[in-house]
Protein backbone atom coordinates (compact mmCIF):
# COMPACT_ATOMS: atom_id res chain seq x y z
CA UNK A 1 11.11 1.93 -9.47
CA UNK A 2 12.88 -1.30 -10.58
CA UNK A 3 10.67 -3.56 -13.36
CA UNK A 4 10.74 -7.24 -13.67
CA UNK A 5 8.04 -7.57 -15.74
CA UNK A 6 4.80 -5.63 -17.02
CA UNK A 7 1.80 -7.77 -18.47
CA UNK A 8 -1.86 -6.96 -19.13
CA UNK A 9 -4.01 -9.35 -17.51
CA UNK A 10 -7.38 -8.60 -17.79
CA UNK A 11 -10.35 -5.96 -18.70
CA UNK A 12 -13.03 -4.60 -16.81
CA UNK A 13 -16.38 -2.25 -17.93
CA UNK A 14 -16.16 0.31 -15.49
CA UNK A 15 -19.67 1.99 -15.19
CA UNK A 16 -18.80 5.97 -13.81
CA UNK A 17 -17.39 7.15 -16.04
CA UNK A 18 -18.81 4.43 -18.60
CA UNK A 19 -15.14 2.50 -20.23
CA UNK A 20 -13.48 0.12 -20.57
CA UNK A 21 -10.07 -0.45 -18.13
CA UNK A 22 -7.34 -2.75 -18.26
CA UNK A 23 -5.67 -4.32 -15.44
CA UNK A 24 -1.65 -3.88 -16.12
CA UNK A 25 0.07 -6.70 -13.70
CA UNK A 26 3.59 -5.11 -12.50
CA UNK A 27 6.26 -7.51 -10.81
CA UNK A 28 8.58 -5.50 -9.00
CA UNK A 29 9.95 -2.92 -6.30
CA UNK A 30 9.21 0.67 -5.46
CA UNK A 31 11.94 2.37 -3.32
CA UNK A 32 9.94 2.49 -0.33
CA UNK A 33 8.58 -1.00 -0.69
CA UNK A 34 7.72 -2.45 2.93
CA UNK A 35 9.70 -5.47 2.86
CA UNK A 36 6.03 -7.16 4.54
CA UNK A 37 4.96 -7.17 1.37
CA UNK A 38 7.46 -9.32 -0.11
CA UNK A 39 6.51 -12.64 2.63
CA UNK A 40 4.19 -15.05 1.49
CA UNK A 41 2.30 -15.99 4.57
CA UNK A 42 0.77 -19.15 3.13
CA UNK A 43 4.40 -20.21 2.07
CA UNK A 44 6.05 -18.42 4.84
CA UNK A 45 9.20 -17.93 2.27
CA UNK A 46 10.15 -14.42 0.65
CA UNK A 47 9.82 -13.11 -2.76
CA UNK A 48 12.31 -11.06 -4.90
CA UNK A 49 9.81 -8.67 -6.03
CA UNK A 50 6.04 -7.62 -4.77
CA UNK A 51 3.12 -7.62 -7.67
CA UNK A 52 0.50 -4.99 -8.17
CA UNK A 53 -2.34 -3.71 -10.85
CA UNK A 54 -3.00 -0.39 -11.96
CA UNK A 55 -6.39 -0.39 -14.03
CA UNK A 56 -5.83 1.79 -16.82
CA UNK A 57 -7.62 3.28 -19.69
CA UNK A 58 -6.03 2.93 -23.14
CA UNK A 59 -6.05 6.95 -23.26
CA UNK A 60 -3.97 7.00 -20.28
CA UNK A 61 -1.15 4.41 -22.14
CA UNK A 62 -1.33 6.28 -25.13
CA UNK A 63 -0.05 9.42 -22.96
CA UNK A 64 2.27 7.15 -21.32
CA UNK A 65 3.51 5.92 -24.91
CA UNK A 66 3.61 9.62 -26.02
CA UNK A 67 5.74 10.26 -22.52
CA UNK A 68 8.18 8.15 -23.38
CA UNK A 69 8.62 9.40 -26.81
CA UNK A 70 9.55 12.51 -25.92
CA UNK A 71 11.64 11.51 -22.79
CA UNK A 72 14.08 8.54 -24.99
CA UNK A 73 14.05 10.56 -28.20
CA UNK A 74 16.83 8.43 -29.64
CA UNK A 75 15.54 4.95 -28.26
CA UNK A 76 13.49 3.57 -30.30
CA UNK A 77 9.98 2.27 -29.21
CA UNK A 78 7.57 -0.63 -29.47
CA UNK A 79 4.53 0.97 -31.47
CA UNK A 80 1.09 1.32 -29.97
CA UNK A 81 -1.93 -0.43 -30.94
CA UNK A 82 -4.17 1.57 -33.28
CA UNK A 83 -7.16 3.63 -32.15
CA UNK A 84 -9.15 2.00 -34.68
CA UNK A 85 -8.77 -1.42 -33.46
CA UNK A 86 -12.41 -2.35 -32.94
CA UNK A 87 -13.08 -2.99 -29.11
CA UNK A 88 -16.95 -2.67 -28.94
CA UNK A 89 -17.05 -6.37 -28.55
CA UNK A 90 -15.84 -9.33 -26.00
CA UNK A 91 -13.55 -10.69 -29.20
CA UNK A 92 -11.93 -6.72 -29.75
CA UNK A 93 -11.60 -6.29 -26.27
CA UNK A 94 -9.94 -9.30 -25.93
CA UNK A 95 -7.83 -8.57 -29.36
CA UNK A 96 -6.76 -5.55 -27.60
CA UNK A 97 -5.81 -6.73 -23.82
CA UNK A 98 -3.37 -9.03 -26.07
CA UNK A 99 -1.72 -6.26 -28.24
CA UNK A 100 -1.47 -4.20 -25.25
CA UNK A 101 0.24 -7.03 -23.69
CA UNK A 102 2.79 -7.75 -26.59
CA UNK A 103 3.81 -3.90 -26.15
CA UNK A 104 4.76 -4.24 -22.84
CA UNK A 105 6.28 -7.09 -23.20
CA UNK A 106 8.50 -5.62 -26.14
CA UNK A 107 8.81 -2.35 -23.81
CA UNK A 108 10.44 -4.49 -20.92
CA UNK A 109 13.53 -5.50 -23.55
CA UNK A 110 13.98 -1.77 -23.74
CA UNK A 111 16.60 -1.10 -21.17
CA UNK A 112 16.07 2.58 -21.32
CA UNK A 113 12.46 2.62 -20.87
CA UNK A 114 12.55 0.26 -17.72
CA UNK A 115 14.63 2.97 -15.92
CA UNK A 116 12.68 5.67 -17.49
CA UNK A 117 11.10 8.71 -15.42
CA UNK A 118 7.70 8.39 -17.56
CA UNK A 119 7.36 4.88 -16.66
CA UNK A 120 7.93 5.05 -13.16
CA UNK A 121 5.64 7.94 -13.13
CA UNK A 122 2.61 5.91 -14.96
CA UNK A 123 2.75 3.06 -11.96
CA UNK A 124 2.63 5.61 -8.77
CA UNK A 125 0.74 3.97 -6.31
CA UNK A 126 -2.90 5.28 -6.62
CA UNK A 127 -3.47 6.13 -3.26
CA UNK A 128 -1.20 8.37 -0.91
CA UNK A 129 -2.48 8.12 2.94
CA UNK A 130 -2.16 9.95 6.18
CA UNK A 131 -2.21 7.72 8.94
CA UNK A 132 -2.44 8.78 12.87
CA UNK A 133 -1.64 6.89 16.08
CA UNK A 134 -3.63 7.93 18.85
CA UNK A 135 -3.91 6.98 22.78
CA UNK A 136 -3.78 8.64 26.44
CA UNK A 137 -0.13 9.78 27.21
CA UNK A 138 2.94 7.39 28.36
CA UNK A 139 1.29 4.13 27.48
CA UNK A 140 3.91 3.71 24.50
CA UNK A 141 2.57 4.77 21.26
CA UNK A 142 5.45 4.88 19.76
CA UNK A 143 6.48 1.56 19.99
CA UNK A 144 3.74 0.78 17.50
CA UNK A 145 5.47 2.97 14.79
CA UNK A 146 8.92 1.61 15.45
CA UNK A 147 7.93 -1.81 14.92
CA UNK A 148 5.93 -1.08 11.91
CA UNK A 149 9.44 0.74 10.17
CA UNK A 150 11.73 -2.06 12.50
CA UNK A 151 10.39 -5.05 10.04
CA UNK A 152 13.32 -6.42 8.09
CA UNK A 153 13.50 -8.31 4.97
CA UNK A 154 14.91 -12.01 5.97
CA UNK A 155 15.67 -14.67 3.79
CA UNK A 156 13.81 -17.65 2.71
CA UNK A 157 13.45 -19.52 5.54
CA UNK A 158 14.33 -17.30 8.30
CA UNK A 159 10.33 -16.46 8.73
CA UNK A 160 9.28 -13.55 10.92
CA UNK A 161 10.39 -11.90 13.77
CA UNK A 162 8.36 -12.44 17.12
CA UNK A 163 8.42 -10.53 20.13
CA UNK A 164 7.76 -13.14 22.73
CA UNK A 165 6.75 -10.18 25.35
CA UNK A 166 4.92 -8.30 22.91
CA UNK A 167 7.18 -5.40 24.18
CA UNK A 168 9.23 -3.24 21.46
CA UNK A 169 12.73 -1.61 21.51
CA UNK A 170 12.93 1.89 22.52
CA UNK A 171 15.23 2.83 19.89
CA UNK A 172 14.44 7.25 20.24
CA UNK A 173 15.44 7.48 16.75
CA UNK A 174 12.00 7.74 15.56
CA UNK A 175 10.33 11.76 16.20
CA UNK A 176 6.38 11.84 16.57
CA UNK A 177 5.98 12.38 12.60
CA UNK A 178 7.71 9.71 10.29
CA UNK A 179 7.61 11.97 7.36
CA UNK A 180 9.26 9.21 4.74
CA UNK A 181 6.40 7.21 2.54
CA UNK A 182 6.61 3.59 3.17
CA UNK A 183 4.20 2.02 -0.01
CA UNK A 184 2.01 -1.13 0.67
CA UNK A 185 0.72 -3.48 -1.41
CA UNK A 186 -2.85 -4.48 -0.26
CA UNK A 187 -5.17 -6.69 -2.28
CA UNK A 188 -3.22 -6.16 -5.46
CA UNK A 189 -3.43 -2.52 -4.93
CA UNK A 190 -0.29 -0.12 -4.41
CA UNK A 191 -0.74 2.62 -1.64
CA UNK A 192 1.70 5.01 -0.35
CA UNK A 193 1.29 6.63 3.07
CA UNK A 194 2.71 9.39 3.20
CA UNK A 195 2.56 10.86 6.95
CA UNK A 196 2.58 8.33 10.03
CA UNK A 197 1.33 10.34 13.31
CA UNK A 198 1.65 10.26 16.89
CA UNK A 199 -0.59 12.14 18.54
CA UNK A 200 -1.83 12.04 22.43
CA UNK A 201 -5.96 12.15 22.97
CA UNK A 202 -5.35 14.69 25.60
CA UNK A 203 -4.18 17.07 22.71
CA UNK A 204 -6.75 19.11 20.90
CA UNK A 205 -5.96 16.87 17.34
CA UNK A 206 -8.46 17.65 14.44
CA UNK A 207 -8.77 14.42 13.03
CA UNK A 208 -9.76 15.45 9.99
CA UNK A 209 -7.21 15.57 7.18
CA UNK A 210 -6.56 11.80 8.37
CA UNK A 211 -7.30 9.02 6.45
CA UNK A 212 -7.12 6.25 9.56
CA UNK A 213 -6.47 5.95 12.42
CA UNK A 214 -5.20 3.19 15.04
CA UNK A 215 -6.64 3.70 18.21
CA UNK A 216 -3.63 2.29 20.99
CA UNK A 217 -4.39 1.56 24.40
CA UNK A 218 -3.17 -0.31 27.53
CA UNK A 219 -4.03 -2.55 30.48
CA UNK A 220 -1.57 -0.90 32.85
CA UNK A 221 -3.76 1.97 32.27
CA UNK A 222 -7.20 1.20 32.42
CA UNK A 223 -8.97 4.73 31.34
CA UNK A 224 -6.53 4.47 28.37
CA UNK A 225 -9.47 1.85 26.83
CA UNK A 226 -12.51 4.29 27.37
CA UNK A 227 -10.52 7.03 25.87
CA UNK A 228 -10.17 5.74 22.88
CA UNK A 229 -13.68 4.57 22.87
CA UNK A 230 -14.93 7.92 23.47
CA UNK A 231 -12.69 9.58 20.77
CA UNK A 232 -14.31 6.82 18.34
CA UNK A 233 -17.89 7.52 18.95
CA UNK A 234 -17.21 11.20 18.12
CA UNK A 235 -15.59 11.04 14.87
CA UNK A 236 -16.21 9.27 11.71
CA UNK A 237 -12.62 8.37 10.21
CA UNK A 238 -11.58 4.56 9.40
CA UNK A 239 -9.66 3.57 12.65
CA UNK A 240 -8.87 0.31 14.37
CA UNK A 241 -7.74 -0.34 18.13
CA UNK A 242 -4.88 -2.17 19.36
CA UNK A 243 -3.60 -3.09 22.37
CA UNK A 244 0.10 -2.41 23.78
CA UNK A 245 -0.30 -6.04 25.93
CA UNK A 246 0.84 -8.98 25.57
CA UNK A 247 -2.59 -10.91 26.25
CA UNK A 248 -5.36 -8.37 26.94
CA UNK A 249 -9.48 -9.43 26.54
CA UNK A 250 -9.72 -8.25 22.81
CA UNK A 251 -13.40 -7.24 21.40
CA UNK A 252 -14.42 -8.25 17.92
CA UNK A 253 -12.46 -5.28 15.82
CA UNK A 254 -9.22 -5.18 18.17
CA UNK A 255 -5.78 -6.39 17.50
CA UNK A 256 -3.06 -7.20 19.58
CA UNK A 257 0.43 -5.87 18.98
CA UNK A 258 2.18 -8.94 20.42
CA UNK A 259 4.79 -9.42 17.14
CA UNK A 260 6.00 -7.31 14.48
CA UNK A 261 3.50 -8.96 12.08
CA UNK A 262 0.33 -8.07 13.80
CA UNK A 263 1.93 -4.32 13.62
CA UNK A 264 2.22 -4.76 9.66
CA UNK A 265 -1.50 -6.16 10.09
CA UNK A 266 -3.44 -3.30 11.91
CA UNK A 267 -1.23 -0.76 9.04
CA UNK A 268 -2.48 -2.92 6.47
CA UNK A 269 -6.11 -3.27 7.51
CA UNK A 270 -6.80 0.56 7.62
CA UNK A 271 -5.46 0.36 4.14
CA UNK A 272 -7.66 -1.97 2.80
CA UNK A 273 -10.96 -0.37 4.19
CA UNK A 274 -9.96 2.75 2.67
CA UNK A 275 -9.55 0.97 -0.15
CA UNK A 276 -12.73 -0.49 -0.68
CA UNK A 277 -14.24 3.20 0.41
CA UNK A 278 -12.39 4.24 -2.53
CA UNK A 279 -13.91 1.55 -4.87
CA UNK A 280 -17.19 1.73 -4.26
């Protein structure tokens, strides 16, 4: 994982279990980084690096201070805040978030820690997701995944590709399981998925050990739509539908995989409502 810069930005009271958290504010890559998440759709330009929070306890960075001891034994380290720095107020909670933040910052002009295994370790994202495509046979499934991994990083400027027939290259490269993680970062939140699915609803799938699902259908094949209606009523896994058209009659709930973009979208969506399953 490459750093640009760690700061702490805030503090939270988190109620179970009953502590205190602090949101660490990470600018920079992971090697699976999908390059979506590095486009600024209000500015429609491209950054260098994404940003993400972990929320954190202060036990959890004095283990990660204690990691890195013992990984860079001959680097020396920025030292820790004290245990006994009174936090049982607004002012010592703040006093902390700021010491916290001044050893980061010192941390980030060690070279050696940047590139450090215990470092990259302490910012893995905190979710890891299995993720299925589902639909009726030879409607095109798969045309859903390769767009989804087909997204390329452009410069600033260049925008995003659109497919103007809302088809997708055929490439074959691509087997029914896309086995390499591809992270995400959705409202501030690093994710990994792990396991990207395609699976036909004439198969006898246990759906399980999935986390989402998108739900893929098509006009040329119109009992491709109640399928995946059916499959939905019987199962209770966060899932979304999209259409394979270029301009079908959407419901509220359904997207449209007319670009590369709305791909990214539907990917991104299941995230986020797993997400706030998560938080709750």
């Amino acid at each position: 994982m490459y750093f640009a810069d760690i700061s702490v930005t805030s503090y939270r009271l988190k109620a179970r279990p009953r502590c205190i958290q602090y949101g660490i504010t990470v600018r920079g890559l992971t090697p699976y980084l999908h390059p979506m998440c590095l486009y600024d759709s209000d500015s429609h330009l491209s950054r260098d690096v994404a940003v993400f929070t972990h929320w954190k306890r202060f036990s959890a960075i004095v283990q990660l201070h204690k990691a890195l001891q013992t990984e860079l034994t001959q680097t020396p380290l920025p030292r820790l805040p004290r245990h006994w720095l009174p936090v049982r107020s607004q002012a010592g909670f703040q006093a902390r978030q700021r010491k916290l933040n001044e050893y980061f910052a010192a941390l980030m002009e060690v070279e050696k820690a940047k590139h450090s295994i215990a470092l990259s370790a302490f910012f893995q994202p905190i979710l890891r997701l299995t993720l299925r495509v589902a639909g009726t046979p030879g409607i095109g499934k798969m045309r859903i995944v390769e767009a989804f991994f087909n997204v390329k990083h452009h410069k600033e400027g260049d925008g995003l590709p659109q497919l103007q027939t809302g088809q997708f290259m055929e490439s074959g490269v691509y087997p029914d399981r896309a086995d390499l993680p591809v992270d995400l970062v959705v409202d501030q939140a690093l994710v990994r998925i792990n396991l990207i699915e395609v699976v036909g609803l004439a198969q006898d799938v246990d759906f399980e050990d999935t986390d989402g699902i998108i739900f893929a259908f098509s006009e040329v094949v119109p009992a491709s739509l109640e399928a995946v209606r059916q499959k939905r009523r019987e199962i209770d896994v966060d899932s979304a539908v999209m259409a394979l058209d270029e301009g079908p009659n959407l419901s509220q709930g359904q997207f449209s995989a007319t670009s590369m973009s709305d791909v990214y979208t539907v990917f991104e969506y299941l995230v986020r409502r797993h997400l706030r399953r998560e938080r709750r």
